[in-house]
C-alpha atoms as a PDB file:
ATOM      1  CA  UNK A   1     150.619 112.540 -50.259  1.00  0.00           C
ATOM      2  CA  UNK A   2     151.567 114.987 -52.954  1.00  0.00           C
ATOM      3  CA  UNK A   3     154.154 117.774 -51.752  1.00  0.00           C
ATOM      4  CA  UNK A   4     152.616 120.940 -51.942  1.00  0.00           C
ATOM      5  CA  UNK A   5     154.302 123.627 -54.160  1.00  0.00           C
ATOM      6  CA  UNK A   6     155.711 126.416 -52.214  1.00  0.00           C
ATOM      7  CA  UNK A   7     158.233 129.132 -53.015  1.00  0.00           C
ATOM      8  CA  UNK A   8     161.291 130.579 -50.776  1.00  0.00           C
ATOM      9  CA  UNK A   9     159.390 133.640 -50.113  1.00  0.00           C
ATOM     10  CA  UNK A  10     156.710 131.330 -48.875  1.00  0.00           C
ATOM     11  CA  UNK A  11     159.185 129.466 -46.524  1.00  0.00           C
ATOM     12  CA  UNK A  12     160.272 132.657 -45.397  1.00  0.00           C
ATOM     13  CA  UNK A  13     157.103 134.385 -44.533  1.00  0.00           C
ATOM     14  CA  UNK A  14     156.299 130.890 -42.626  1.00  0.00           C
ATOM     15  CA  UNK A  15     159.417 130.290 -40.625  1.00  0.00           C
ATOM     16  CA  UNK A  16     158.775 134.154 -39.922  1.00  0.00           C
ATOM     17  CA  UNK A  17     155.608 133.719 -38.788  1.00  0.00           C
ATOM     18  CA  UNK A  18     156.065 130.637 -36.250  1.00  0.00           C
ATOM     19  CA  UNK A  19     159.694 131.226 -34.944  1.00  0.00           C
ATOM     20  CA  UNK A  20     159.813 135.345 -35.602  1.00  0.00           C
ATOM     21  CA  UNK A  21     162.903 135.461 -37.899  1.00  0.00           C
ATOM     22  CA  UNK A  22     162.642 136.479 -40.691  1.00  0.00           C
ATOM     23  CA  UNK A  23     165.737 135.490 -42.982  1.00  0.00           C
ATOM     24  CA  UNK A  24     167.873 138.035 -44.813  1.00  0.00           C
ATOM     25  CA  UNK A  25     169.792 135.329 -46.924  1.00  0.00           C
ATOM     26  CA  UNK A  26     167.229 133.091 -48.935  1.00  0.00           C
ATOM     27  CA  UNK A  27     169.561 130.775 -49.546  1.00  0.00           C
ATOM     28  CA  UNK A  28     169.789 129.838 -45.648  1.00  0.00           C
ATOM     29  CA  UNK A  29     166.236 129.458 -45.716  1.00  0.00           C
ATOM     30  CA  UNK A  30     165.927 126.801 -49.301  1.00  0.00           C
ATOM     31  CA  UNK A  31     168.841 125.010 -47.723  1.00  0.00           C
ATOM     32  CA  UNK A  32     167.250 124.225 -44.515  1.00  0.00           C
ATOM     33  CA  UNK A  33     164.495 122.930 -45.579  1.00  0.00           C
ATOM     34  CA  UNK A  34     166.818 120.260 -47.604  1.00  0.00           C
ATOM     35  CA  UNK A  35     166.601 116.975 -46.756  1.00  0.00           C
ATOM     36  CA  UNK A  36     169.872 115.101 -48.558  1.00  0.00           C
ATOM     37  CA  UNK A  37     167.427 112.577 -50.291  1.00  0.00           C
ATOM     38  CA  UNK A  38     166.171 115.687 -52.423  1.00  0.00           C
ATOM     39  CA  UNK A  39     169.039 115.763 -53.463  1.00  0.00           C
ATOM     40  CA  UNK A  40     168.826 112.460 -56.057  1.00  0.00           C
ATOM     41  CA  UNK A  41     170.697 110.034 -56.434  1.00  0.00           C
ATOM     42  CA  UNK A  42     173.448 111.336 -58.892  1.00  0.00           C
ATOM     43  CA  UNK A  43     174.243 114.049 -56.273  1.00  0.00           C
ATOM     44  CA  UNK A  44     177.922 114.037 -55.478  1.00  0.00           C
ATOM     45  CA  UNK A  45     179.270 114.565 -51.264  1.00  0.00           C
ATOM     46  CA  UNK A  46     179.809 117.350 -52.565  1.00  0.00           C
ATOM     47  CA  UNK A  47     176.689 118.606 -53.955  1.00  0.00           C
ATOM     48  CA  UNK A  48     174.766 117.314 -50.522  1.00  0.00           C
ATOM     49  CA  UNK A  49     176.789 119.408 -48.488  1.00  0.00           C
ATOM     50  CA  UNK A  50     175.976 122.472 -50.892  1.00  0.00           C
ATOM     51  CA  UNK A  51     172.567 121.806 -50.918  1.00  0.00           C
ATOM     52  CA  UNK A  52     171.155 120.048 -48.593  1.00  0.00           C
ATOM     53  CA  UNK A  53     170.715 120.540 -44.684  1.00  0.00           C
ATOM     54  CA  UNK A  54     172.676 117.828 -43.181  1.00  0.00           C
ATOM     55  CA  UNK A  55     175.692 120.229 -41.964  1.00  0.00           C
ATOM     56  CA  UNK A  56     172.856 122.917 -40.739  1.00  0.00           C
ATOM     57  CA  UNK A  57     171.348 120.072 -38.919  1.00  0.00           C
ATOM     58  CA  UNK A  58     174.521 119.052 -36.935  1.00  0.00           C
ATOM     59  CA  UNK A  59     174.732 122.857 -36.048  1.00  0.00           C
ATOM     60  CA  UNK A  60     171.593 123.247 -35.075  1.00  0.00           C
ATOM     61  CA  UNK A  61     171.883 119.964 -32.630  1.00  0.00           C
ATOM     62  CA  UNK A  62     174.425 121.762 -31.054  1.00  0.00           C
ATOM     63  CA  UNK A  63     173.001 125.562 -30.738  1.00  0.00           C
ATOM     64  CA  UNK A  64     169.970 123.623 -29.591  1.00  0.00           C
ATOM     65  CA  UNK A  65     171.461 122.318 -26.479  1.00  0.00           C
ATOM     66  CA  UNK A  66     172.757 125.855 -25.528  1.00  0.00           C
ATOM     67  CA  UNK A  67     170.329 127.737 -26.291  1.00  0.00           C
ATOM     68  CA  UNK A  68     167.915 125.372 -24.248  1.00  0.00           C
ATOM     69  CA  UNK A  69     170.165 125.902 -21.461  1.00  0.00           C
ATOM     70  CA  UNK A  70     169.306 129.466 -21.832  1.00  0.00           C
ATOM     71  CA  UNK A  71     166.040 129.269 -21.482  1.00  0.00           C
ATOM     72  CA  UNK A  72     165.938 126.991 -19.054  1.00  0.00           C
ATOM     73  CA  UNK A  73     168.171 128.860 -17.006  1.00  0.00           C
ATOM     74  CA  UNK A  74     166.030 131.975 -17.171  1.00  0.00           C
ATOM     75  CA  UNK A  75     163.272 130.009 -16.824  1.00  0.00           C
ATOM     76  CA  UNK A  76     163.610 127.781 -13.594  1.00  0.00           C
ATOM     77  CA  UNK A  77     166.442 129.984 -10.987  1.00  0.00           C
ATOM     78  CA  UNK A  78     166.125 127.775  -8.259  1.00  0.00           C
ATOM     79  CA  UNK A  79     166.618 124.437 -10.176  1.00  0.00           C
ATOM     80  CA  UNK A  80     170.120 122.953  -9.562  1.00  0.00           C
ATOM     81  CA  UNK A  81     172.316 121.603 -12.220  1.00  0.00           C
ATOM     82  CA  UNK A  82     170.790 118.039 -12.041  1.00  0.00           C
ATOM     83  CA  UNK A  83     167.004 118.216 -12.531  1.00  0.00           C
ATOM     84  CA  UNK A  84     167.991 121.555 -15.294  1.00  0.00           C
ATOM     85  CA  UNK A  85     169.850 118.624 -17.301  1.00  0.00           C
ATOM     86  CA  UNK A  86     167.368 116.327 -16.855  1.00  0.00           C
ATOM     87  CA  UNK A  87     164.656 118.483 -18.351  1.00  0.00           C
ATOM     88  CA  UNK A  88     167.046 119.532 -20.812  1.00  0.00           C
ATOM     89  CA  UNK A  89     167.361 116.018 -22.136  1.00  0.00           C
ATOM     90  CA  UNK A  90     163.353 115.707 -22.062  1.00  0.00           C
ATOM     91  CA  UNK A  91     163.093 118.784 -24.104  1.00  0.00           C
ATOM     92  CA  UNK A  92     166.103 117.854 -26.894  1.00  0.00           C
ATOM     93  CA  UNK A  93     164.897 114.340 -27.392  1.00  0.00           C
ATOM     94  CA  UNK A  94     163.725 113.289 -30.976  1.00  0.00           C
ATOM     95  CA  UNK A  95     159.894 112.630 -30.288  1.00  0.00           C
ATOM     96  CA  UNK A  96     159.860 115.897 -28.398  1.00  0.00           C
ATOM     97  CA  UNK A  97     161.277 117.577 -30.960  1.00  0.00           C
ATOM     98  CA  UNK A  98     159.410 115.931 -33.742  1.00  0.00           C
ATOM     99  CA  UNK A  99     156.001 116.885 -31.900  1.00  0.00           C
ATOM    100  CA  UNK A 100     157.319 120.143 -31.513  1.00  0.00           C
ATOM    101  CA  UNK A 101     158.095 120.649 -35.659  1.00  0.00           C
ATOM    102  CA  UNK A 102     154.429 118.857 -36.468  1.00  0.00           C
ATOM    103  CA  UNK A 103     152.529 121.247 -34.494  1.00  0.00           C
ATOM    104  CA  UNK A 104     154.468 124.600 -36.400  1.00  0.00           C
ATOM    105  CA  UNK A 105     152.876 123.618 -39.771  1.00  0.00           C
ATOM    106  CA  UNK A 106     156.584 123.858 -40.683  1.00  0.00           C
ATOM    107  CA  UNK A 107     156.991 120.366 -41.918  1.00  0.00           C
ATOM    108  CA  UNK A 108     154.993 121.491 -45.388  1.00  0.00           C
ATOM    109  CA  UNK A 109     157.673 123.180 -46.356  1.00  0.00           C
ATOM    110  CA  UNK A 110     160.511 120.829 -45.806  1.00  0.00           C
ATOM    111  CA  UNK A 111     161.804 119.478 -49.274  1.00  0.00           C
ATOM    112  CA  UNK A 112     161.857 115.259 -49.650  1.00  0.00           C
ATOM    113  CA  UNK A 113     162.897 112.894 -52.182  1.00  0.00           C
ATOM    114  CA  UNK A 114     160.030 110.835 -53.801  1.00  0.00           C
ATOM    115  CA  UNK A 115     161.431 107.382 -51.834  1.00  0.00           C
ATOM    116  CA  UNK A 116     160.658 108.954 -48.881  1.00  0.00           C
ATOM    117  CA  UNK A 117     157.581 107.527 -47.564  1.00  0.00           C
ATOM    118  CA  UNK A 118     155.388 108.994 -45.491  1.00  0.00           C
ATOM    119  CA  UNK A 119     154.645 109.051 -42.232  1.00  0.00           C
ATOM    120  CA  UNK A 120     157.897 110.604 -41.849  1.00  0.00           C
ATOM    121  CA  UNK A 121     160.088 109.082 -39.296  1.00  0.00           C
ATOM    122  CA  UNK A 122     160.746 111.361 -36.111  1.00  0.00           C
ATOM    123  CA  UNK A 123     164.341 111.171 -36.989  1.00  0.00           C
ATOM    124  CA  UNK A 124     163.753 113.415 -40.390  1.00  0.00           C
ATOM    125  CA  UNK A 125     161.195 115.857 -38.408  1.00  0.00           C
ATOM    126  CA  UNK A 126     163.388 116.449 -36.004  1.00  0.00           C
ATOM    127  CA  UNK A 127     166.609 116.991 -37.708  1.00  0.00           C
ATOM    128  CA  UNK A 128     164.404 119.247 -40.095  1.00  0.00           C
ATOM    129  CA  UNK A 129     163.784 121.235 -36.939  1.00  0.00           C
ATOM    130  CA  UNK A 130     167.539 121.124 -35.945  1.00  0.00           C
ATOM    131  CA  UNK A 131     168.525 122.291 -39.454  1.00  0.00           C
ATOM    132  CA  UNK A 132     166.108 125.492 -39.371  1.00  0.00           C
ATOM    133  CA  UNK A 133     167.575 126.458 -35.943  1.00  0.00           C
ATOM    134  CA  UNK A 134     170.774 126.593 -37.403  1.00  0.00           C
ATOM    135  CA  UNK A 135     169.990 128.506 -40.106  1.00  0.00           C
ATOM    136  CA  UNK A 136     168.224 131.003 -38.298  1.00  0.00           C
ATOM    137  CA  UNK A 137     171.518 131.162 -35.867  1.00  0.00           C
ATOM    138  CA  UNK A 138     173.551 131.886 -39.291  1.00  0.00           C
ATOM    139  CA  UNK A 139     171.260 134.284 -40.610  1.00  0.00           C
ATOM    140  CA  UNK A 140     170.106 136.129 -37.020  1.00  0.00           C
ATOM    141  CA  UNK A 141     172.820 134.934 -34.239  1.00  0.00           C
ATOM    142  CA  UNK A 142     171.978 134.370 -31.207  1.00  0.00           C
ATOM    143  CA  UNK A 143     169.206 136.570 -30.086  1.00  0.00           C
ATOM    144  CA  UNK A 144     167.147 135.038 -33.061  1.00  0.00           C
ATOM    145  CA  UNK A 145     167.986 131.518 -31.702  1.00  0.00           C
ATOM    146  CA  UNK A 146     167.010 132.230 -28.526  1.00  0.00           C
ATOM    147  CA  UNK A 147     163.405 133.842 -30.188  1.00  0.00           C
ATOM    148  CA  UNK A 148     163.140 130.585 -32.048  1.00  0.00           C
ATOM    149  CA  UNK A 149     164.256 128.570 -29.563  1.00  0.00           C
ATOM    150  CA  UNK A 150     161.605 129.927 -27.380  1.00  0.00           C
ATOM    151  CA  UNK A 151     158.486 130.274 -29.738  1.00  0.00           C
ATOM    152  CA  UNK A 152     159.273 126.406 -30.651  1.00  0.00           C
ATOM    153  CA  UNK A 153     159.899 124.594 -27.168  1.00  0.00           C
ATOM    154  CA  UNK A 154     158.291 126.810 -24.622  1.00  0.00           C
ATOM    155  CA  UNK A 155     155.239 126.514 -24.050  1.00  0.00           C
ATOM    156  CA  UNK A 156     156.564 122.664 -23.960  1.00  0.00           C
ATOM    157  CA  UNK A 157     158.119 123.738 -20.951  1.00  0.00           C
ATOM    158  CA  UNK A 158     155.295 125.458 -19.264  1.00  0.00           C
ATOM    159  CA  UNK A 159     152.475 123.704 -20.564  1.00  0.00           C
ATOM    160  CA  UNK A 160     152.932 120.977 -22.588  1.00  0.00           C
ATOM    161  CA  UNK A 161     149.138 119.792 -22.777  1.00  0.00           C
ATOM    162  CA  UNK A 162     149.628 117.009 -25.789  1.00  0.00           C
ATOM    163  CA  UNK A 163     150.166 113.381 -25.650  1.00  0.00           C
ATOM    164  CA  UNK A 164     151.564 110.798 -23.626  1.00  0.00           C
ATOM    165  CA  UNK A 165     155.026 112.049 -23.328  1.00  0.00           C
ATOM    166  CA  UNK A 166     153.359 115.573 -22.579  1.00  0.00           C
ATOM    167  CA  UNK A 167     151.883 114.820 -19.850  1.00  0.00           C
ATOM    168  CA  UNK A 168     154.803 113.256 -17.989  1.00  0.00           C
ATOM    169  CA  UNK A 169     156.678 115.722 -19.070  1.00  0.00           C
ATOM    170  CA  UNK A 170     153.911 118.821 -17.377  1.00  0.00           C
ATOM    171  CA  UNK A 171     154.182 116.508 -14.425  1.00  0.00           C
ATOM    172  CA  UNK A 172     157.888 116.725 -14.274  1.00  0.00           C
ATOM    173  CA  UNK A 173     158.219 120.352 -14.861  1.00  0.00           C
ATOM    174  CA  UNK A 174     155.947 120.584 -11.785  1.00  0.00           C
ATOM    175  CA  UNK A 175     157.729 118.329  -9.368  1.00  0.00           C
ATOM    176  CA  UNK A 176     161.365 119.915 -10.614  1.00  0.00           C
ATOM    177  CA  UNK A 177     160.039 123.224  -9.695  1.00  0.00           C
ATOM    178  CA  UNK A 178     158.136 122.515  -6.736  1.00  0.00           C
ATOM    179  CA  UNK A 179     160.217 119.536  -5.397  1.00  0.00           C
ATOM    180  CA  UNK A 180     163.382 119.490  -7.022  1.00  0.00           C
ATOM    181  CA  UNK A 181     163.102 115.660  -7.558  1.00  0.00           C
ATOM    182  CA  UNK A 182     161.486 113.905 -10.241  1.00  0.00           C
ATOM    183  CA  UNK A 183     157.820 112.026  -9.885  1.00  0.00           C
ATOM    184  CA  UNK A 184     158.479 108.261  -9.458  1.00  0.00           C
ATOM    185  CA  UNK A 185     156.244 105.589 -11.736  1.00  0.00           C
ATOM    186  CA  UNK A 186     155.271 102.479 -10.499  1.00  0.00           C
ATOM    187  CA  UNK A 187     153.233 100.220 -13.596  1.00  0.00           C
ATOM    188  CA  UNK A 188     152.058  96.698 -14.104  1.00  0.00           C
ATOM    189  CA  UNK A 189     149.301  94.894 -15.892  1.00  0.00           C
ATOM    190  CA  UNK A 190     145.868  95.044 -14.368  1.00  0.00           C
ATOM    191  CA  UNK A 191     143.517  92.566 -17.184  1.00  0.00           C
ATOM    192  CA  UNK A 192     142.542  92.436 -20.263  1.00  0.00           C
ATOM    193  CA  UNK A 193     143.243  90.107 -22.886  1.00  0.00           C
ATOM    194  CA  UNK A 194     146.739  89.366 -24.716  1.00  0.00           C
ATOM    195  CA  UNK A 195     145.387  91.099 -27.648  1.00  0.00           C
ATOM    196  CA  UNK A 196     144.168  94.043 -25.374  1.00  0.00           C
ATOM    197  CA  UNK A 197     146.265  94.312 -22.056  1.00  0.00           C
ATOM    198  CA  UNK A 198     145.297  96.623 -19.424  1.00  0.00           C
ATOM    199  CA  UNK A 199     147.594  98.745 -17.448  1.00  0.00           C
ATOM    200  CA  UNK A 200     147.668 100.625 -14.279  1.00  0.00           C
ATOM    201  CA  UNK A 201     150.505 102.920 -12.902  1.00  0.00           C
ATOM    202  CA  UNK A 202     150.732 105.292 -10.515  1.00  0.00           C
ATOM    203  CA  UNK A 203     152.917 108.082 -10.203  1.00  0.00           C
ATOM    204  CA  UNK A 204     154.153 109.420  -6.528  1.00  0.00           C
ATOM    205  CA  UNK A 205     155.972 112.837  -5.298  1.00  0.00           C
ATOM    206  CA  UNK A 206     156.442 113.670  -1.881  1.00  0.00           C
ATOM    207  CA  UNK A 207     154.389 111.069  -0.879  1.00  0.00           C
ATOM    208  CA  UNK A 208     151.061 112.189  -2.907  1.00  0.00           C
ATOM    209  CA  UNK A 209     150.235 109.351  -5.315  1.00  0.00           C
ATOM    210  CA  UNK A 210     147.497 108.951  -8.033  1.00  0.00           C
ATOM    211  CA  UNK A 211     146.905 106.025 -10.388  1.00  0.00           C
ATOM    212  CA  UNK A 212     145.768 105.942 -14.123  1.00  0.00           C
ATOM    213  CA  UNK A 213     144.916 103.171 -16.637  1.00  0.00           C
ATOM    214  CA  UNK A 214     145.882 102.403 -20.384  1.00  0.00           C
ATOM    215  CA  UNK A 215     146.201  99.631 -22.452  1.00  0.00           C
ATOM    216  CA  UNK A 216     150.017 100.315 -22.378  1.00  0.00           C
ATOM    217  CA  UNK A 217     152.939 101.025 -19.728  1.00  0.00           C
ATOM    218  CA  UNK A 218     153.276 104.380 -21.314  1.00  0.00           C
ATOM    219  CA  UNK A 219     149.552 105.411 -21.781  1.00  0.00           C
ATOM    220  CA  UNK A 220     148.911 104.330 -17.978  1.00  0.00           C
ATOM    221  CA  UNK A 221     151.910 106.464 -16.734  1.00  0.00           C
ATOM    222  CA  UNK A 222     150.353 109.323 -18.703  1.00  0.00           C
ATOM    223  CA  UNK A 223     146.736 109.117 -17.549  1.00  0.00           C
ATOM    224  CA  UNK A 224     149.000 108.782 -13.786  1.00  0.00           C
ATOM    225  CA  UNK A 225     150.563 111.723 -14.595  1.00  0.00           C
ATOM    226  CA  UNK A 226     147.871 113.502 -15.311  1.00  0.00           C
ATOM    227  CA  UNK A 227     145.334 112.481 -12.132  1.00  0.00           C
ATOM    228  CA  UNK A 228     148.535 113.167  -9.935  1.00  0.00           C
ATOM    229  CA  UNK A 229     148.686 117.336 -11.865  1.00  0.00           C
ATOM    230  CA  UNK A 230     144.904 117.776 -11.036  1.00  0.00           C
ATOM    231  CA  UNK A 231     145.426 116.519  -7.266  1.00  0.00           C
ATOM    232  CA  UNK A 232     148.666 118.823  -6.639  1.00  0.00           C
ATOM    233  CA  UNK A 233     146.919 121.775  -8.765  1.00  0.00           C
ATOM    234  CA  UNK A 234     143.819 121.327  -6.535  1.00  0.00           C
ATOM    235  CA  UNK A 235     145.807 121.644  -3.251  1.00  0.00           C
ATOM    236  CA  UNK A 236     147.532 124.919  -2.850  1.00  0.00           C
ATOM    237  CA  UNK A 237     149.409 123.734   0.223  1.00  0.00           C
ATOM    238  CA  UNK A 238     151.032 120.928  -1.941  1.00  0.00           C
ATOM    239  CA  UNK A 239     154.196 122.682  -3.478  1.00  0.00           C
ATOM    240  CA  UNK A 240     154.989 123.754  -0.195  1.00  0.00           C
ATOM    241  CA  UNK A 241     155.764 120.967   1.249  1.00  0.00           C
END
């Protein structure tokens, strides 16, 4: 797939428009979008850590994390330290975080070397992720993290409507702030053929269980997760118990 030509005003105005910073140093902005294999291969250590966003990316792990905690503190007051660092970890994962970066647009604008093939690993989409949160800590500070921060994980927290993982993931939010205690998952194969196994699992909080099928262990917790949401969202009474 060809890489489509953009220019730093363009990554500006787009990094603007998804996670509401708008950067006052273009330089930040070219630089986090960076990968080292742009770079070529005649680029020195010490070129890569001019250029690219490798050093942006470990400080954007790291804002990440706090800035998560932030928002999830605000977010869920009568959650104890446990199930907030559980949710945490959901949230800061790579496939979460790589979902999070695809669904931006964002990734268009992230600068690759030829080898790299596509798809893109999750590893590279989420570090590209890490590395713009950095820079827009460098640029902005904190209160533009915590914008970014927000307008990129969120909704992931409230309503995270997309894909397996997703759907666990609504179902836990749920159960943390309902229950304080995570769902439990029960799976094992149902029928099907070698080629095309058959799943069921069923997921279980405070003694309400529902079951779902998939031709994986993964896809059947989802479609669990999912029957168990619709049962607890159609009886009010539920998170009081």
């Amino acid at each position: 797939m060809a890489e489509p030509v953009t220019t730093t005003t363009e990554r500006i105005d787009a990094v603007a428009a998804v996670l509401g910073h708008r950067f006052a140093d273009p330089a930040l902005a070219l630089q986090a979008c960076m990968h080292t294999s742009r770079c070529g291969a005649q680029a020195t250590p010490a070129d890569k850590r001019r250029d690219a966003n490798e050093r942006m990316e470990f400080l954007g792990d790291a804002l990440l994390g706090a800035a998560l905690c932030h928002l999830l503190y605000r977010r869920f007051p009568d959650l104890d330290e446990g199930p907030l660092s559980r949710l945490k970890s959901t949230l800061v994962s790579r496939a979460t975080l790589a979902r999070a970066i695809e669904s931006t647009g964002l990734l268009a604008y992230c600068l690759v070397g030829q080898q790299m093939s596509q798809p893109w690993p999750d590893s590279v989409k989420a570090n590209f992720a890490e590395s713009l949160l950095g820079a827009i800590h460098l640029d902005g500070g904190w209160p533009a993290l915590d914008v970014a921060v927000e307008r990129l994980l969120g909704s992931r927290v409230e309503d995270p409507a997309a894909g397996d993982e997703d759907a666990r993931m609504r179902l836990q939010v749920w159960c943390l702030e309902y229950h304080k205690q995570l769902p439990s998952y029960s799976c094992e194969r149902s029928g099907g053929t070698d080629h095309e196994p058959v799943f069921r699992a069923t997921a279980t909080i405070a003694g309400i269980n529902a079951s779902g099928d998939g031709s994986s262990r993964r896809r059947a917790e989802a479609a669990a997760a999912t029957a168990l949401m619709v049962l607890v969202q159609s009886a009010p009474d539920v998170s009081s118990q």
